[in-house]
Protein backbone atom coordinates (compact mmCIF):
# COMPACT_ATOMS: atom_id res chain seq x y z
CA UNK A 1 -72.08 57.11 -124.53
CA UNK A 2 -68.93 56.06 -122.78
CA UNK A 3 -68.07 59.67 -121.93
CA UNK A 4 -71.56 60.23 -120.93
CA UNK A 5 -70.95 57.64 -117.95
CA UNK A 6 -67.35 58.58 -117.02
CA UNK A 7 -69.19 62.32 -116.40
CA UNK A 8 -71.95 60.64 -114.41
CA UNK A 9 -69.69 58.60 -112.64
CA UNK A 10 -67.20 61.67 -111.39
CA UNK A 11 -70.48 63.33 -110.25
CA UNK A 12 -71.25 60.42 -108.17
CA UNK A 13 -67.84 60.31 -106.76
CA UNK A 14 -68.27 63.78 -106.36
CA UNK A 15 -70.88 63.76 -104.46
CA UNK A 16 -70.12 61.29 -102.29
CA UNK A 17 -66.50 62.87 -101.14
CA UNK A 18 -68.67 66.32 -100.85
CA UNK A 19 -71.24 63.87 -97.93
CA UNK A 20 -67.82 62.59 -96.94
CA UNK A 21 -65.86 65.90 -96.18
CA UNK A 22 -69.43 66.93 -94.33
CA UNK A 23 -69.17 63.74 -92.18
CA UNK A 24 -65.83 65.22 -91.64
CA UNK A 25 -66.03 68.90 -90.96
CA UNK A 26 -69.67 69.49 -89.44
CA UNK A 27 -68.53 67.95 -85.95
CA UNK A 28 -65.66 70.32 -85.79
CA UNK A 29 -68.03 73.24 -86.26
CA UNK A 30 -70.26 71.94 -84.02
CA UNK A 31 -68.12 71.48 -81.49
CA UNK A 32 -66.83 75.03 -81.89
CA UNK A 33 -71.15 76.46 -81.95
CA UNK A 34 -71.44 74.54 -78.73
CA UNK A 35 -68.21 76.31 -77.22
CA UNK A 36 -69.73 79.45 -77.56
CA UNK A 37 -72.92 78.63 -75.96
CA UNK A 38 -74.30 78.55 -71.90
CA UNK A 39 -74.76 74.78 -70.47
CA UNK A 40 -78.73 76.19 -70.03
CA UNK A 41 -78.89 76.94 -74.16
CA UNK A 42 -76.96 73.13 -75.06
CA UNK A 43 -79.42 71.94 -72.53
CA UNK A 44 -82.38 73.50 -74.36
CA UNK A 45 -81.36 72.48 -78.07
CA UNK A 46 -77.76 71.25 -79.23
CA UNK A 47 -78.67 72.84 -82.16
CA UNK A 48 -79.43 76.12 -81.76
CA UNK A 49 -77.88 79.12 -81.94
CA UNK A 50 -76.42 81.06 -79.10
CA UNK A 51 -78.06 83.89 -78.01
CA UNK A 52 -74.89 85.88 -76.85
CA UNK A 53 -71.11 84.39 -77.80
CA UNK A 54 -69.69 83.28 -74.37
CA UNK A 55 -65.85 83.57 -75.60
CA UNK A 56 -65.33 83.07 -71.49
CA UNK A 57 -65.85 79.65 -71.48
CA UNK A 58 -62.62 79.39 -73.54
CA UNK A 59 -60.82 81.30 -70.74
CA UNK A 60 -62.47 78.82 -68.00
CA UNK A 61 -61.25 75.95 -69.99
CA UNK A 62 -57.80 77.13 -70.05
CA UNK A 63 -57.74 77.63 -66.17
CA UNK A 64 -59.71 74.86 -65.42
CA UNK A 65 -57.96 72.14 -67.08
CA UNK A 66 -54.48 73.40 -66.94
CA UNK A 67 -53.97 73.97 -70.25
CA UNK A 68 -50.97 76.70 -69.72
CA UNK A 69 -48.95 73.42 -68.55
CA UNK A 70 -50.19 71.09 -70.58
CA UNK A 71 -49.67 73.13 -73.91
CA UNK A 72 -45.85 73.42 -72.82
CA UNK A 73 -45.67 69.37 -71.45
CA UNK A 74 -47.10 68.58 -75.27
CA UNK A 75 -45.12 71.07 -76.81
CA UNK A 76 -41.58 69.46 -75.19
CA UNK A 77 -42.67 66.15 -75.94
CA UNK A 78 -43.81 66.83 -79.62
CA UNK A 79 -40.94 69.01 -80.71
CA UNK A 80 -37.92 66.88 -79.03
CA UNK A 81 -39.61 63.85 -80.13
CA UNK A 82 -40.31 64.98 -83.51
CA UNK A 83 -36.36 66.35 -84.15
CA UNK A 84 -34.88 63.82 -82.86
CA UNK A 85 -37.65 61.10 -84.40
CA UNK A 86 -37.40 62.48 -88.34
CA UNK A 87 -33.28 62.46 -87.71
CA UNK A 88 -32.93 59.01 -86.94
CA UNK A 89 -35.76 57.73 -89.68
CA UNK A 90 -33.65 60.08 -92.63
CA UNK A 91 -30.57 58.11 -91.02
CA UNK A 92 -31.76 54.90 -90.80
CA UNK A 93 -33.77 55.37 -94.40
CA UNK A 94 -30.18 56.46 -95.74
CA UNK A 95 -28.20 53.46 -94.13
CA UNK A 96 -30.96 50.80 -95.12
CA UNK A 97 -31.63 52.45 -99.01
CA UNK A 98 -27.96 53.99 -99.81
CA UNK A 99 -25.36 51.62 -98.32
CA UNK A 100 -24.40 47.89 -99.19
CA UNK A 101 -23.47 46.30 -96.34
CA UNK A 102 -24.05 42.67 -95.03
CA UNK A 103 -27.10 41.24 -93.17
CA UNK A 104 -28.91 45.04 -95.16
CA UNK A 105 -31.84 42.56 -96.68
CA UNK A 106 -32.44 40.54 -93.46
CA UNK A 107 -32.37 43.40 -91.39
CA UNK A 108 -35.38 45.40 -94.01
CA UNK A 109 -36.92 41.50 -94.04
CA UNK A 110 -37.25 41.73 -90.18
CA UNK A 111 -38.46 45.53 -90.45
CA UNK A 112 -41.60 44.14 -93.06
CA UNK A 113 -42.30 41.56 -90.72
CA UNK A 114 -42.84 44.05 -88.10
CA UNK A 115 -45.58 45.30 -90.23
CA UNK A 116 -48.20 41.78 -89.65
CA UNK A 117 -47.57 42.13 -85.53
CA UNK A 118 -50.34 44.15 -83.22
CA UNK A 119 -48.23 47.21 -82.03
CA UNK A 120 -50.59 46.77 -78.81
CA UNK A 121 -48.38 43.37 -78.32
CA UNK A 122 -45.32 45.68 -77.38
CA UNK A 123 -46.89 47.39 -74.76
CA UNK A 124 -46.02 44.93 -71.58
CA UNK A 125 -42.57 44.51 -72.55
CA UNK A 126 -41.85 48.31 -73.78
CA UNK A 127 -43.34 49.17 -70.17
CA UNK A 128 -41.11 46.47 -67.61
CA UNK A 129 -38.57 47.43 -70.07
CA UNK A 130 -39.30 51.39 -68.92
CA UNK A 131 -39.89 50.53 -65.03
CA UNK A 132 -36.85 48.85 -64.76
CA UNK A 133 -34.86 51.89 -66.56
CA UNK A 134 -36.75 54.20 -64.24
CA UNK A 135 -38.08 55.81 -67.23
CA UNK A 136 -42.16 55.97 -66.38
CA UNK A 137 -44.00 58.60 -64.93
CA UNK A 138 -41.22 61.03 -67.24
CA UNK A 139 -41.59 63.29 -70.27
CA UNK A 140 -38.04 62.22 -71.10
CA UNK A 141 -38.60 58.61 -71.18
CA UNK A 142 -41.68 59.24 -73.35
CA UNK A 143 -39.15 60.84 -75.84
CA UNK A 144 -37.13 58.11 -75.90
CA UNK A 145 -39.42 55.53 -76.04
CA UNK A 146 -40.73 57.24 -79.18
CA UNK A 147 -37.93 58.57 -80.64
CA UNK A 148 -36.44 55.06 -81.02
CA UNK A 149 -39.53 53.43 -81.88
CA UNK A 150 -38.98 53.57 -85.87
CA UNK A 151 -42.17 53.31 -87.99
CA UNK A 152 -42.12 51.05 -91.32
CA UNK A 153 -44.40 53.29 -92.89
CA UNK A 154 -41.88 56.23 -92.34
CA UNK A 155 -38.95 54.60 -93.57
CA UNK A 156 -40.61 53.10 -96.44
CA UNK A 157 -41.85 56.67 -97.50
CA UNK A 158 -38.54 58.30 -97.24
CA UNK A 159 -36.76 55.44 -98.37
CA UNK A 160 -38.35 55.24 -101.76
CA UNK A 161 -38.26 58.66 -102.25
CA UNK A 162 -33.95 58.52 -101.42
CA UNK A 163 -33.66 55.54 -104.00
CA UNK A 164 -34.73 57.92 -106.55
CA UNK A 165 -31.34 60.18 -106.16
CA UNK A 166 -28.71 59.14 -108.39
CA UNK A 167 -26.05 57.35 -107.38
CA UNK A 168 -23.28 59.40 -108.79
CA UNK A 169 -23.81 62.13 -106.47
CA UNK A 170 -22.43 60.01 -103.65
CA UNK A 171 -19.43 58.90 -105.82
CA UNK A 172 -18.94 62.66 -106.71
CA UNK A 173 -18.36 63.39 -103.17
CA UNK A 174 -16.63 60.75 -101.89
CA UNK A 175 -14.20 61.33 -104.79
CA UNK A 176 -13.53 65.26 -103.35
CA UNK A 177 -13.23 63.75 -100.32
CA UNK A 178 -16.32 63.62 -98.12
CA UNK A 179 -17.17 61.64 -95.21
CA UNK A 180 -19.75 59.30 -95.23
CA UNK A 181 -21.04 61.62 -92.46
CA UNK A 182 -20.74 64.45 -94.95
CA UNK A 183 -22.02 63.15 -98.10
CA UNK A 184 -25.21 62.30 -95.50
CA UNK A 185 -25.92 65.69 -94.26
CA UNK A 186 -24.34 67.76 -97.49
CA UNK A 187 -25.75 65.61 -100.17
CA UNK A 188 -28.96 62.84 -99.32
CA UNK A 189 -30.40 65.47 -96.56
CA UNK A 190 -30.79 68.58 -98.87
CA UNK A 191 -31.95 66.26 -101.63
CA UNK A 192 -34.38 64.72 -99.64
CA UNK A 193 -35.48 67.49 -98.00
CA UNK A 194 -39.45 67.15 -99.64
CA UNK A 195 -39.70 64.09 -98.23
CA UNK A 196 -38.51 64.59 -95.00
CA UNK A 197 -40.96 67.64 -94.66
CA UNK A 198 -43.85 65.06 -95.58
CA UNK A 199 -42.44 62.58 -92.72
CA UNK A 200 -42.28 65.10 -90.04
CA UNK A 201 -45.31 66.48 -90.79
CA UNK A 202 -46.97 63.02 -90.34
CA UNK A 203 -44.77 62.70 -87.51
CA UNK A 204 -46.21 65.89 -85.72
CA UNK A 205 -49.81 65.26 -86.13
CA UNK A 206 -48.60 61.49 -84.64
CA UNK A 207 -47.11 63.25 -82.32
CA UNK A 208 -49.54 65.37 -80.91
CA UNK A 209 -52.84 62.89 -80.85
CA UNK A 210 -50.98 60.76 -79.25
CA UNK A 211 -52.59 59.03 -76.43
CA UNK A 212 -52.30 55.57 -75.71
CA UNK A 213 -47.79 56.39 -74.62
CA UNK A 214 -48.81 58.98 -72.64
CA UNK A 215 -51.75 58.03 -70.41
CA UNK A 216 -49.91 54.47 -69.77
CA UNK A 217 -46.61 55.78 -68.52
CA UNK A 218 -47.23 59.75 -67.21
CA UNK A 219 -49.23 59.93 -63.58
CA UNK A 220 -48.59 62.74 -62.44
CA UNK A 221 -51.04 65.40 -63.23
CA UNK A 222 -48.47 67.91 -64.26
CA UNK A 223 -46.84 66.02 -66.78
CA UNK A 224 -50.19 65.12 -68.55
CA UNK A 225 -49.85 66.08 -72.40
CA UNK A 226 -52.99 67.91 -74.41
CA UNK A 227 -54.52 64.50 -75.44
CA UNK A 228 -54.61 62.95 -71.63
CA UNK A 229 -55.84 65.97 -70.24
CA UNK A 230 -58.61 66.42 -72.18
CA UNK A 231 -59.31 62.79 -71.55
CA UNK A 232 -59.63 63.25 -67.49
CA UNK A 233 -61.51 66.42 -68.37
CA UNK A 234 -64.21 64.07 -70.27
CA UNK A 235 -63.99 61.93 -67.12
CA UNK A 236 -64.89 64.58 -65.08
CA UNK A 237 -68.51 65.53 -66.74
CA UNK A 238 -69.74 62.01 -64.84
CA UNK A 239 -69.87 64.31 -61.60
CA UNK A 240 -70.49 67.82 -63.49
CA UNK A 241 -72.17 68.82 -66.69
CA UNK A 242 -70.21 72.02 -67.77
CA UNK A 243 -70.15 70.81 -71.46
CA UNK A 244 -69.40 73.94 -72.78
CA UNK A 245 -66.04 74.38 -71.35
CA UNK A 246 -65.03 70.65 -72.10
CA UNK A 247 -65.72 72.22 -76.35
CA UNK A 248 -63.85 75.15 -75.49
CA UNK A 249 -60.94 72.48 -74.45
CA UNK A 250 -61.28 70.36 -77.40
CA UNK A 251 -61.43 73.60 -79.44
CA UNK A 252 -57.84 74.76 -78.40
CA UNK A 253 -56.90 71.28 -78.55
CA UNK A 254 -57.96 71.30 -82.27
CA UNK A 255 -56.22 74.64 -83.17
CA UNK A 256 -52.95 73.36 -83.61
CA UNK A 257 -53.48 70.34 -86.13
CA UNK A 258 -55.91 72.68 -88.10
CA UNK A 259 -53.56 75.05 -88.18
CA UNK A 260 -51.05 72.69 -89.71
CA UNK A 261 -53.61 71.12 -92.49
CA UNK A 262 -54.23 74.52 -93.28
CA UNK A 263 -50.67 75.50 -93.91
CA UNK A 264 -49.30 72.16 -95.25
CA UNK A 265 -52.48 70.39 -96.81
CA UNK A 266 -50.72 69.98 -100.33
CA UNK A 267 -47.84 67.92 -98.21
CA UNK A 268 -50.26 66.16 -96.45
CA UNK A 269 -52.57 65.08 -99.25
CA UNK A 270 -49.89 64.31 -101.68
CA UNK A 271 -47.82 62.30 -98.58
CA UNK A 272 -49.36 58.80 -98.59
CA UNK A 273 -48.39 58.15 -102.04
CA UNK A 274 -44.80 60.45 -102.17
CA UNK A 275 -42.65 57.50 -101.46
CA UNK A 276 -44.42 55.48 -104.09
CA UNK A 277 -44.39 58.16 -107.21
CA UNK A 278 -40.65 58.83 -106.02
CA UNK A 279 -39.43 54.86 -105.89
């Protein structure tokens, strides 16, 4: 009788992750069936199917909203960002789970803490702090801003997965004679190479949906990142309804991240609870 439930129960579950990934995946192919369509036929039914694929709409989006530009603006942004991001959380993971040093407990004590304070509190003093280094209004500055801006989450991940490596590895080297410096990048970084893949990863699709950085401190047009332009292109169907580009932009805007999940969904899926099963 007992087993009889458990199976009822998993096909309950089971059912309600299957509405769940629906919920989930029948917008994106909506949005990608209304791409494809003329502004007369969404009009007419949002539903429907199009009479005739109209692949140029993807080609208008791309010229109309800029999206040769943007795609290399976000791609700058992202892959600096995301280099020099996962380097200093696998350095600052290794310094604050490997080392002994004083003040190392107060200094993790103040990190937690970080985690009970609104992120959006930071945003007046991160951007006086950025005016008065003549940092707005620049890709660079948006680098830096993030780059330095360490999350808890990733350091906790990565962390608990580098307390797992045994400590007589270090000792090992240090005893041939290795660097601190070298016993970092020789030793911990190869080692930890699993869960610096999940980190980045997270990192990247941070990365690239970002919004909020970007639309405060970028104003000129040119600069704008994927996310931001596709936001002025939604402002835009107040004074025109050509719906059907705007999904062909939010298509290509899509492709990337899909792309990703696709190729690194066992990472992903598996990367909430990796610094957890590793600790």
């Amino acid at each position: 009788m007992e087993n009889q439930k458990r199976t009822v129960l998993d096909y309950v579950w089971r059912l309600i992750l299957f509405f769940w990934a629906l919920s989930i995946v029948v917008p994106l192919l909506w949005i990608v069936l209304e791409s494809l369509k003329t502004n007369k036929e969404f009009f007419a039914s949002v539903w429907s199917l199009p009479d005739k694929l109209m692949w140029k709409n993807y080609a208008n989006a791309w010229k109309s909203y800029h999206l040769g530009s943007t795609v290399l603006n976000t791609l700058y942004f992202v892959g600096v960002s995301l280099l020099l991001g996962t380097f200093l959380t696998t350095l600052n993971a290794y310094a604050l789970t490997r080392l002994q040093f004083r003040g190392r407990k107060l200094i993790w004590s103040i990190i937690m803490l970080s985690l009970f304070l609104p992120g959006i509190n930071a945003l007046v003093p991160q951007y006086v702090l950025m005016r008065e280094l003549h940092l707005t209004n620049s890709l660079t500055g948006l680098i830096i801003l993030d780059s330095l801006g360490e999350s808890v989450f990733f350091l906790m991940l990565l962390g608990g997965f580098m307390q797992s490596l045994p400590k007589e590895l270090e000792e090992s080297a240090f005893i041939d004679g290795a660097s601190l410096f070298q016993v970092f990048i020789r030793v911990i970084v190869p080692l930890s190479t699993p869960g610096i893949v999940t980190v980045a990863i997270f990192k990247f699709l941070g990365l690239y949906n970002a919004f909020l950085g970007p639309f405060i401190y970028l104003s000129d047009q040119s600069k704008y990142t994927i996310g931001v332009a596709m936001y002025h292109a939604n402002q835009l169907m107040q004074y025109k309804a050509d719906w059907v580009t705007l999904f062909a932009g939010v298509t290509i805007a899509m492709l990337p991240t899909i792309m990703l999940y696709i190729l690194f969904q066992r990472q992903i899926s598996e990367g909430a609870t990796f610094g957890a099963l590793k600790g």
